[in-house]
Protein backbone atom coordinates (compact mmCIF):
# COMPACT_ATOMS: atom_id res chain seq x y z
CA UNK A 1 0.00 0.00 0.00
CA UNK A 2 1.48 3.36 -0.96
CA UNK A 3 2.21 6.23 2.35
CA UNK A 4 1.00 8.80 0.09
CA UNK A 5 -2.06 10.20 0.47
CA UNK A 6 -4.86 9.83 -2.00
CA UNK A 7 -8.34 12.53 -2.73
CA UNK A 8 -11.09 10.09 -4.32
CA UNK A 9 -13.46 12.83 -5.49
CA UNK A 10 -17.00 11.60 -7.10
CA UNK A 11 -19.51 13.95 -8.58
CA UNK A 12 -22.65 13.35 -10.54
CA UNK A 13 -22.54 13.72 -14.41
CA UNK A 14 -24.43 13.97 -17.28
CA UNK A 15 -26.59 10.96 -17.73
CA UNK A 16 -24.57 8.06 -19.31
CA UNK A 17 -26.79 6.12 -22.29
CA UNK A 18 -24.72 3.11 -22.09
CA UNK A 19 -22.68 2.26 -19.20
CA UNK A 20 -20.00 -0.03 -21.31
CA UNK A 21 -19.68 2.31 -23.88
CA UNK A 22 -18.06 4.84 -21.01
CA UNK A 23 -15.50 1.72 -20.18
CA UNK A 24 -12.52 3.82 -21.09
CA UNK A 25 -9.73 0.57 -21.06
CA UNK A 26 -10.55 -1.78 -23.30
CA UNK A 27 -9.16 -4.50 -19.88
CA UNK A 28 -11.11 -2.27 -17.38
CA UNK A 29 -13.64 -3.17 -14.81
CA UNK A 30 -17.19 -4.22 -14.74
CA UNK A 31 -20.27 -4.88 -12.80
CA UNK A 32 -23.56 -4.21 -15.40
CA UNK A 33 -26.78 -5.90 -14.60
CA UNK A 34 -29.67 -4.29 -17.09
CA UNK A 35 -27.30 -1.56 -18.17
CA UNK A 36 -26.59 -0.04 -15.03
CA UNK A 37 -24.09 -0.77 -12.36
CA UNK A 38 -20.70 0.18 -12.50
CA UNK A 39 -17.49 0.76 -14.57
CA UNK A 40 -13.72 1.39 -13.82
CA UNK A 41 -10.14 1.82 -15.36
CA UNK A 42 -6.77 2.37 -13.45
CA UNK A 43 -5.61 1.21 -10.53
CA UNK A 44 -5.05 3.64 -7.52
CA UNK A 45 -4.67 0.62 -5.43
CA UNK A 46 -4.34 -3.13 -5.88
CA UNK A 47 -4.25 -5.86 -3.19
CA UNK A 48 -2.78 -9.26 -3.95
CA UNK A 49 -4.49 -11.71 -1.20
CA UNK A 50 -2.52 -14.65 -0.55
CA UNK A 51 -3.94 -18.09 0.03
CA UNK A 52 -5.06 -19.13 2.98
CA UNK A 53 -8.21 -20.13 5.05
CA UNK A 54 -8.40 -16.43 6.82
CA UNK A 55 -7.98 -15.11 3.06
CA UNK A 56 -10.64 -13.06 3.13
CA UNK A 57 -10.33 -11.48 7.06
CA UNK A 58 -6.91 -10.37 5.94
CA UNK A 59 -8.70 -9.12 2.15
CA UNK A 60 -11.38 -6.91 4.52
CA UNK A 61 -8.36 -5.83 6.82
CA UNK A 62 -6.58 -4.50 4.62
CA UNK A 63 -9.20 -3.17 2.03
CA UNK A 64 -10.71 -0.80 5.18
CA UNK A 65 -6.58 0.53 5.95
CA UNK A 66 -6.69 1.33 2.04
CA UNK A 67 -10.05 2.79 2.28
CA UNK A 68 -9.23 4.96 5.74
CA UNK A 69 -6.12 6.41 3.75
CA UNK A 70 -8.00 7.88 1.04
CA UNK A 71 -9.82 11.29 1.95
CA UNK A 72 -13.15 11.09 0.33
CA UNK A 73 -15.24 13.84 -1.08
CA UNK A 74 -18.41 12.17 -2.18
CA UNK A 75 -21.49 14.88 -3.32
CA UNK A 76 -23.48 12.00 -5.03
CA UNK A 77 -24.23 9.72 -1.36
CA UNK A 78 -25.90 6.85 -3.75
CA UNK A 79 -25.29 2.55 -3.66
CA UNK A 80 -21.66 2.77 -5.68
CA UNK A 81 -20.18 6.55 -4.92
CA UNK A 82 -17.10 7.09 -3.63
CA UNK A 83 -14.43 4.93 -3.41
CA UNK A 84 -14.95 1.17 -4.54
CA UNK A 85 -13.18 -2.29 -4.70
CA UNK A 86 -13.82 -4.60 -7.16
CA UNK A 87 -12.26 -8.21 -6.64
CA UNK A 88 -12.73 -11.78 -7.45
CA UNK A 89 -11.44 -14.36 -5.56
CA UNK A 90 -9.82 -18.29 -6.10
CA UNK A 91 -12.76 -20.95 -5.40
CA UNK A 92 -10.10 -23.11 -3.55
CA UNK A 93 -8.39 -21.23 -0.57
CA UNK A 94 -5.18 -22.77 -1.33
CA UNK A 95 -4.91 -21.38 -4.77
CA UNK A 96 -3.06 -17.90 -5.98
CA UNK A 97 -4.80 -15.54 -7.69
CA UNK A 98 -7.27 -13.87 -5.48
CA UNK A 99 -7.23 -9.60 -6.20
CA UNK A 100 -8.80 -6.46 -4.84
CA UNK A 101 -8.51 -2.76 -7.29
CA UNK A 102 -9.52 0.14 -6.30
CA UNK A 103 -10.19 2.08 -9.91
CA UNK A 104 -8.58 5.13 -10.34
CA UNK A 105 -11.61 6.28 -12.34
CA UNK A 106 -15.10 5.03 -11.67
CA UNK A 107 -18.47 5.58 -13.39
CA UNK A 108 -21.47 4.92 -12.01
CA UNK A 109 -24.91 4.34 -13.33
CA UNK A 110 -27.88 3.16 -11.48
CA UNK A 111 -31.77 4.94 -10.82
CA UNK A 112 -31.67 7.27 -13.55
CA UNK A 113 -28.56 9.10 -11.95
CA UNK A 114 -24.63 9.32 -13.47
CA UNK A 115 -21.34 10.14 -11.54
CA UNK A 116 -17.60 10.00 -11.60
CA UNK A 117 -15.58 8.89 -8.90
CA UNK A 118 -11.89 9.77 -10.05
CA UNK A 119 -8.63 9.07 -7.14
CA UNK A 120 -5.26 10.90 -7.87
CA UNK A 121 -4.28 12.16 -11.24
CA UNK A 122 -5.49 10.25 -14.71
CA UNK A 123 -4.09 6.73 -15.31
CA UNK A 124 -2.39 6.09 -18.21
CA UNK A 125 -4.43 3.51 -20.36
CA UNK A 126 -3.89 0.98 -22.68
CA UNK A 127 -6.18 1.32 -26.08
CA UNK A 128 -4.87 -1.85 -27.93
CA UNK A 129 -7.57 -3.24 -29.01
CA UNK A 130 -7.87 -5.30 -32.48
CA UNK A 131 -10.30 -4.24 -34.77
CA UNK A 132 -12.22 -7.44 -34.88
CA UNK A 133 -11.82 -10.97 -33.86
CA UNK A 134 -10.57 -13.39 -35.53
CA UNK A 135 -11.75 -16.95 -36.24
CA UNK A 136 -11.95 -18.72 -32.35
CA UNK A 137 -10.26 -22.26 -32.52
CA UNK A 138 -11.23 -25.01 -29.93
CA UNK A 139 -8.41 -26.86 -27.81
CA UNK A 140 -9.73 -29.25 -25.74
CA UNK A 141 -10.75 -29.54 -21.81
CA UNK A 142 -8.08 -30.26 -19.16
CA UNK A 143 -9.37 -33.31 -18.82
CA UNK A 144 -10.73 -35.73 -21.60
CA UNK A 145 -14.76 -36.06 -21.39
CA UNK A 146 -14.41 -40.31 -21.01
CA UNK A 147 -12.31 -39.12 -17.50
CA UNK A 148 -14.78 -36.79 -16.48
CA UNK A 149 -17.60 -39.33 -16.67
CA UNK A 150 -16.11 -41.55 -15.01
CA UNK A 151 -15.22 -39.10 -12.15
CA UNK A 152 -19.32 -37.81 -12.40
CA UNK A 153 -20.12 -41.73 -11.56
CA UNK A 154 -17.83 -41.92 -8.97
CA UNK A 155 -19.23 -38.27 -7.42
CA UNK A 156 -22.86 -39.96 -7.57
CA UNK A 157 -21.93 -43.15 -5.90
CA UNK A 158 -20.24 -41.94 -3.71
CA UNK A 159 -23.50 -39.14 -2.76
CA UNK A 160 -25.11 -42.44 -2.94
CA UNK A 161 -23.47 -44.38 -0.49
CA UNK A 162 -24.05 -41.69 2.29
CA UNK A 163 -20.86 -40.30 2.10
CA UNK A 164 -22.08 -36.47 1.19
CA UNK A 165 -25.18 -34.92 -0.10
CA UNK A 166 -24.31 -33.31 -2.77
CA UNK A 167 -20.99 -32.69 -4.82
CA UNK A 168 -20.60 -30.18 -7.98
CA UNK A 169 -18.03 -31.11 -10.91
CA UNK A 170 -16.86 -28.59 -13.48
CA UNK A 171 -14.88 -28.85 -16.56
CA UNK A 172 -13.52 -26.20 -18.59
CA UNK A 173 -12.59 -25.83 -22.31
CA UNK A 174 -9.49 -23.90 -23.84
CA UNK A 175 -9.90 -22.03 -27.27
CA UNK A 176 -7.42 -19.82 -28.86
CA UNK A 177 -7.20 -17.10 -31.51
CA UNK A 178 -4.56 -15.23 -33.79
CA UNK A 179 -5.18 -12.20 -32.19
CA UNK A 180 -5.71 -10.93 -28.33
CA UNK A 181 -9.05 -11.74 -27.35
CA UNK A 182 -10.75 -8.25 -26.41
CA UNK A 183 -12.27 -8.58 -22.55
CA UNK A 184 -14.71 -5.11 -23.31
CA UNK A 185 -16.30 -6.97 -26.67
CA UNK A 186 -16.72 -9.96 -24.90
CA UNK A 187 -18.27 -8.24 -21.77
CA UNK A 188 -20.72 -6.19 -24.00
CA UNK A 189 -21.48 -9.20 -26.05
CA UNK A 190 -22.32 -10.97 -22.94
CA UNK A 191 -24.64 -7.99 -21.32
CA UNK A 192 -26.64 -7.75 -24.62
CA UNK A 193 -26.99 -11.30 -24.36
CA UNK A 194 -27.78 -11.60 -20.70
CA UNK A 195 -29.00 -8.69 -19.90
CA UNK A 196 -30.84 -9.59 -16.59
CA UNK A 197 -26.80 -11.37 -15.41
CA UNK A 198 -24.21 -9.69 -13.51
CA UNK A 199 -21.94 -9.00 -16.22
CA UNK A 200 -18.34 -8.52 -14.90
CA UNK A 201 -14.60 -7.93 -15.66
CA UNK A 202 -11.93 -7.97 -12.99
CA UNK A 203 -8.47 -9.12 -14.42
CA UNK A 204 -8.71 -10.67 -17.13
CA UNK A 205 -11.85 -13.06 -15.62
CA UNK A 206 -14.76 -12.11 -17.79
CA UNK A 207 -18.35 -13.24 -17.66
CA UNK A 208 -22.11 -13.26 -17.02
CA UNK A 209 -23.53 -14.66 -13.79
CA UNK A 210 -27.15 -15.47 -12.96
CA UNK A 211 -26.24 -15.82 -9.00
CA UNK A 212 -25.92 -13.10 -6.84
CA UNK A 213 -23.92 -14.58 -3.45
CA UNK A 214 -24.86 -11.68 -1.78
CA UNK A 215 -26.19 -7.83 -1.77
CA UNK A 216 -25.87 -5.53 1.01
CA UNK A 217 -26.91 -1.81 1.74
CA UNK A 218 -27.09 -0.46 5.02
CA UNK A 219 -28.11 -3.35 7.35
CA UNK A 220 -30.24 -5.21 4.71
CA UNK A 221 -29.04 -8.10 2.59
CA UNK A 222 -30.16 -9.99 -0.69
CA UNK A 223 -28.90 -13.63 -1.88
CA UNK A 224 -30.03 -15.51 -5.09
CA UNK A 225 -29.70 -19.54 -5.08
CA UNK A 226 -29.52 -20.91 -7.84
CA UNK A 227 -29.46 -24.84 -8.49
CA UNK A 228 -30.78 -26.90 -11.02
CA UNK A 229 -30.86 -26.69 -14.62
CA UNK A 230 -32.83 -27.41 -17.99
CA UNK A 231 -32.00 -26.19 -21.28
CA UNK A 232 -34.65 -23.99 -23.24
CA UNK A 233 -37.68 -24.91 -25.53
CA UNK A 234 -37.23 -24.20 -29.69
CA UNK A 235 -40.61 -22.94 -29.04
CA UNK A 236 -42.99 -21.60 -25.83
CA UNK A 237 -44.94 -24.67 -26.14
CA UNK A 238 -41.81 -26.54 -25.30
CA UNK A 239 -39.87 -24.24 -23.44
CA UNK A 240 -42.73 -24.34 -20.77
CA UNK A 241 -42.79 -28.39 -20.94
CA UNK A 242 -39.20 -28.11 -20.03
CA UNK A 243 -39.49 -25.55 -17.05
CA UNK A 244 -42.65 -27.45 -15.95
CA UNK A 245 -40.34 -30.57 -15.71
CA UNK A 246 -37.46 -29.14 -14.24
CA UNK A 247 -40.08 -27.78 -10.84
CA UNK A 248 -40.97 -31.37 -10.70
CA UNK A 249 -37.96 -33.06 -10.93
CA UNK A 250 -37.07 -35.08 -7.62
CA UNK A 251 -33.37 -34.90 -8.45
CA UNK A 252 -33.22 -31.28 -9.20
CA UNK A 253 -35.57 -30.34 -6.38
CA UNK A 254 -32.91 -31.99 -3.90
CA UNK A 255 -29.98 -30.48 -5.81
CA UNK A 256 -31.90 -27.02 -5.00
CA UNK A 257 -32.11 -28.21 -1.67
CA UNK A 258 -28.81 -28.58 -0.65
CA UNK A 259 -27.94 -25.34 -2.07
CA UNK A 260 -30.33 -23.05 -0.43
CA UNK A 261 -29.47 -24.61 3.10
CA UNK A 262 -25.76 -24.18 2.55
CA UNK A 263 -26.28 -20.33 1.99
CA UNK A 264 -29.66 -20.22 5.17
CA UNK A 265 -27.31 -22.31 7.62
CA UNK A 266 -25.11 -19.31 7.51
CA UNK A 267 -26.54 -15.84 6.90
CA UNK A 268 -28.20 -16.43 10.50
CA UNK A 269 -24.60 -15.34 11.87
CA UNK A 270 -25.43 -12.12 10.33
CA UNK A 271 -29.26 -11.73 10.56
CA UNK A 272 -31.92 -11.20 12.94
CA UNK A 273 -34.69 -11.62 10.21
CA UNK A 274 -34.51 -14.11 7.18
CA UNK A 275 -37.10 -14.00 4.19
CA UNK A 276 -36.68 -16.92 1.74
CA UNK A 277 -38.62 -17.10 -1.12
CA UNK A 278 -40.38 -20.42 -2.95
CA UNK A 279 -37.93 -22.16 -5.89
CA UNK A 280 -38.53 -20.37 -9.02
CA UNK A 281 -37.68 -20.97 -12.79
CA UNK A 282 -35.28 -17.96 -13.89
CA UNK A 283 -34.79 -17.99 -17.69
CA UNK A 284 -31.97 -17.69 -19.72
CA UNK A 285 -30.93 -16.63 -23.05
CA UNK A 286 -29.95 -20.82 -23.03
CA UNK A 287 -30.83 -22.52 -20.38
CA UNK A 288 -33.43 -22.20 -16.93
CA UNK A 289 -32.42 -22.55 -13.39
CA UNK A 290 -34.42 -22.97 -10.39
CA UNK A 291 -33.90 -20.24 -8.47
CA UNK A 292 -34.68 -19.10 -4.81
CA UNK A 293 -34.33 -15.75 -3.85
CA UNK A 294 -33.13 -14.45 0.10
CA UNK A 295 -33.92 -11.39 1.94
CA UNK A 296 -32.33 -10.45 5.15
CA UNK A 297 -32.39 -7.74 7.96
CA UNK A 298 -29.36 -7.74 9.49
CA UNK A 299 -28.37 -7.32 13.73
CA UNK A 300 -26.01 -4.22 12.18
CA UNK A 301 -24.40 -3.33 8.98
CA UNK A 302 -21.52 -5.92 7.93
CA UNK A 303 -19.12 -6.03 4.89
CA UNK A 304 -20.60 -7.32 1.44
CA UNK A 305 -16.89 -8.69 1.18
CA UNK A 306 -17.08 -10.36 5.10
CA UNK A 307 -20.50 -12.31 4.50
CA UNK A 308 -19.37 -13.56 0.71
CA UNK A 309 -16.29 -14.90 2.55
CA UNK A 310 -18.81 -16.77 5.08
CA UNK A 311 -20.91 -18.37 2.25
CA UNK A 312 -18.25 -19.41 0.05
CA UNK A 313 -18.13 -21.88 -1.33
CA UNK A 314 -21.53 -22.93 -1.37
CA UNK A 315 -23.25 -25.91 -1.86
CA UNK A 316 -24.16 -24.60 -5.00
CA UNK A 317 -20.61 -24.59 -6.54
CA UNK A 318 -19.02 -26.88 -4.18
CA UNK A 319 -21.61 -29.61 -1.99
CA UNK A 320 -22.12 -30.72 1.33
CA UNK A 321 -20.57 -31.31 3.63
CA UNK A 322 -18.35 -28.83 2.12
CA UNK A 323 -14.59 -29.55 3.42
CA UNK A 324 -15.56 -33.51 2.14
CA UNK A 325 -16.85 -31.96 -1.34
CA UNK A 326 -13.73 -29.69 -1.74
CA UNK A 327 -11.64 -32.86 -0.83
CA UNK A 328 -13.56 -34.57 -3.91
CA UNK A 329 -13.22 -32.09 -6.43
CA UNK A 330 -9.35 -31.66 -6.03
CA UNK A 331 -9.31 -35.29 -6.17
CA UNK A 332 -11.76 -36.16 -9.72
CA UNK A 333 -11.71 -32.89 -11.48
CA UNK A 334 -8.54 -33.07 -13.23
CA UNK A 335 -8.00 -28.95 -13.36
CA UNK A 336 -7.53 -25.61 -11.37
CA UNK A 337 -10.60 -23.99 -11.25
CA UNK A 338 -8.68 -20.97 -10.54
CA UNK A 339 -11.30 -17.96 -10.04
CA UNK A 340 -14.29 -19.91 -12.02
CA UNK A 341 -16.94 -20.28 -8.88
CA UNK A 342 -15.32 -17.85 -6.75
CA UNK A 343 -16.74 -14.50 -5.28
CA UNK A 344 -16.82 -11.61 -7.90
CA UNK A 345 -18.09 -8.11 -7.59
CA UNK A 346 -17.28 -5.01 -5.90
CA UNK A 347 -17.76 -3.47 -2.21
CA UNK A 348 -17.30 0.38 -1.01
CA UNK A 349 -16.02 1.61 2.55
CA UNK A 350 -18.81 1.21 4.04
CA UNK A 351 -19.09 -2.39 3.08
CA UNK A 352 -22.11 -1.84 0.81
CA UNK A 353 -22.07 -3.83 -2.71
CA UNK A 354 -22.82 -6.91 -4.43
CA UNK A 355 -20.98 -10.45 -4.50
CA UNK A 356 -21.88 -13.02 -7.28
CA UNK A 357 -20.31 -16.52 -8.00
CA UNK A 358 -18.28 -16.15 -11.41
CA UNK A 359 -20.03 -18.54 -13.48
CA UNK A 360 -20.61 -18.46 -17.28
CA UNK A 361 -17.08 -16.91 -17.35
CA UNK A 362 -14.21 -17.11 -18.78
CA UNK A 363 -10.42 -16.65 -17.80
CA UNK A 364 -8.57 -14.97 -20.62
CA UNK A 365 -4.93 -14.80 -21.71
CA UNK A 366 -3.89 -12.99 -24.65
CA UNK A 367 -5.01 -14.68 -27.38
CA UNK A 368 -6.33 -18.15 -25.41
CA UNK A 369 -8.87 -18.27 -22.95
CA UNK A 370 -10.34 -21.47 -20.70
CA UNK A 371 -14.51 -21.23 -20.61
CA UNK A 372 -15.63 -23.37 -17.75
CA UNK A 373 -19.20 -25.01 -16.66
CA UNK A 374 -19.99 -27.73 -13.95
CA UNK A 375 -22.89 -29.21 -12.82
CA UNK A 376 -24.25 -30.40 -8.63
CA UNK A 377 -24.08 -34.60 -8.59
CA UNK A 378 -26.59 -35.76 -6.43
CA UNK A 379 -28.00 -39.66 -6.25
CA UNK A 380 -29.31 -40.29 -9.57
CA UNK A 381 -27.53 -37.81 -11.45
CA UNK A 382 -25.81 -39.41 -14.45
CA UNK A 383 -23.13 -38.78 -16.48
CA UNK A 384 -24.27 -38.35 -19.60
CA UNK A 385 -27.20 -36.12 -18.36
CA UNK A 386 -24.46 -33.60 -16.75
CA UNK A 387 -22.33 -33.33 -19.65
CA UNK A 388 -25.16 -32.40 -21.29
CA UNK A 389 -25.56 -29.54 -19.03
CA UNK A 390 -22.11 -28.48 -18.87
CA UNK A 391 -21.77 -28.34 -22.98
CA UNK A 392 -25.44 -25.84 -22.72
CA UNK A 393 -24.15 -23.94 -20.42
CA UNK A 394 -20.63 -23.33 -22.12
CA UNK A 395 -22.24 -22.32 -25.00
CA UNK A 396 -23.44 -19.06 -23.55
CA UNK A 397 -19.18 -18.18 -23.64
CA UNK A 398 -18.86 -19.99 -26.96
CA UNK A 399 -21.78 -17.69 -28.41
CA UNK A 400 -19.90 -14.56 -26.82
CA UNK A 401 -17.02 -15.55 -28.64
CA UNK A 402 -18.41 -16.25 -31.53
């Protein structure tokens, strides 16, 4: 952390039509549900966080030190002004990778109203950006798809035997191209796509998530679970067969389950009253989750940052008992999930923000890039039926990519 003293100054502006388009750096920062949310470029701060199972006490610790050294003028007083962090985070403590940047420049956009946030002098930027793509070329997973069946029918007999409840298994899929790979194409490709997603770009990991970990402003809090998946109808006639299928499937409904208690097991540590909603179908551009959505009053106002850190991993990315489905992923998987599944999003000093799971995402390098998708084993799941999944929901990257 630098000893020098930083001004982070935010004012509003005029209204901003699209939020993206204002995305200076063509590698800057994102969080852009419906069109509004926020944007950044620079860094006035960045925190690497090592690994570690306190990884994200020592993240808040030293995120509020880098917030109390900045003196703030903020005339706007709205959810996102002033100084903000965004960050995403490893899903396996014991993995590098984990960041925290505080934008030099920030642009807000959310209820109709526009502002600035800008720390310390103008950052220098870097425009490269090619024209257009070129042709995407397909690699390969990490792992060959005959391995991860058979690691899917071990998950589910093992889930069967009464060992755990619930385990999730991802795979990912590298593709390549000629030239760089541009993260702000991809990211508006994705919000026109996804519109009612979490769009987001923080280093390099870009992506679309349906699954908000967790929202908080003031002393209230907001958590979407989502678990279970179908893919979507060629017409409505079909598309609501499918959904209608997917609310009464036994296997799904359990899968669901399992999720929702891994995240209401834990926000109690955090909240006097707990709302949670009936399982819902949320649709997709590609595919429909069931989804269940949580509402919280908390005892007093806590860190968006501190509860994501509580949840994580859920059951919905991860199983239950978690340490024993952590233990089984680094065993069958075959690959580093690096940040796929991990927290994404952005908090401000006083803790308020939002904290999805990066899912639908992609990790990009350059030219290459590895697109990841997984899928929750439960008894009865089979093999076939979550590859399946995994290859619908990689196609909402593929599509992106075009």
């Amino acid at each position: 952390m630098s000893t020098e003293r930083l001004t982070a100054v935010t004012v509003e502006m005029p209204r901003v039509p699209h939020l993206l388009d204002a995305l200076e750096d063509p590698r800057g920062l994102a969080w852009v549900q419906y069109g509004e949310g926020l944007v950044g470029w620079g860094e006035a701060e960045r925190l690497e966080v090592e690994p570690g199972p306190d990884r994200f006490e020592r993240a808040l610790a030293a995120l509020k030190a880098t917030f109390a050294s900045l003196d703030v003028i903020d005339e706007v007083h709205h959810f996102g002004s002033g100084p903000v962090a965004f960050g995403s985070f490893t899903f396996d403590p014991t993995e590098e990778g984990s960041v925290l940047i505080i934008p030099s420049v920030v642009v807000g956009l959310r209820d109709g109203r526009s502002w600035i946030t800008r720390i310390g002098g103008e950052p220098e930027l870097d425009r490269t950006e090619a024209e257009e793509d070129d042709r995407i070329r397909y690699w390969g997973p990490s792992a060959p798809e005959m391995t991860w069946l058979d690691a899917v029918a071990r998950a589910e007999r093992a889930v069967r035997n009464g060992e755990l409840e619930k385990v999730v298994l991802a795979r990912d899929m590298r593709v390549w191209s000629k030239t760089a790979l541009s993260p702000r194409r991809l990211l508006k490709r994705l919000a026109e796509r996804f519109p009612e997603c979490y769009s987001f770009s923080v280093d390099s990991l870009i992506g679309a998530t349906p699954e908000l970990l967790v929202e908080t402003r003031g002393d209230g809090m907001a958590s979407v679970v989502l678990a279970g998946s179908i893919g979507r109808g060629a017409d409505e006639s079909e598309d609501e067969a499918l959904g209608a299928r997917l609310l009464e499937s036994a296997k799904d409904k359990v899968e669901h389950e399992v999720a929702v208690r891994s995240v209401t097991d834990v926000l109690p540590r955090f909240c006097e009253t707990l709302t949670v909603g009936e399982p819902a179908l949320l649709k997709l551009a590609n595919v429909q989750h069931l989804a269940t959505e949580i509402q919280g009053g908390m005892r007093q106002a806590r860190s968006a940052l501190e509860i994501a850190g509580a949840l994580h991993p859920t059951a919905a990315v991860c199983g239950l008992p978690r340490d024993k489905a952590m233990d089984m992923i680094r065993g069958l998987e075959g690959m580093n999930r690096a940040r796929y599944a991990g927290p994404v999003g952005w908090v401000d000093a006083q803790g308020n923000g939002e904290w999805g799971i990066a899912l639908r995402c992609a990790e990009l390098d350059g030219g290459s890039a590895r697109l990841f998708a997984g899928g929750g084993i439960v008894a009865g799941s089979t093999p076939e039926g979550e590859l399946d999944e995994t290859r619908i929901k990689l196609l909402a990257m593929q599509s992106a990519l075009g």
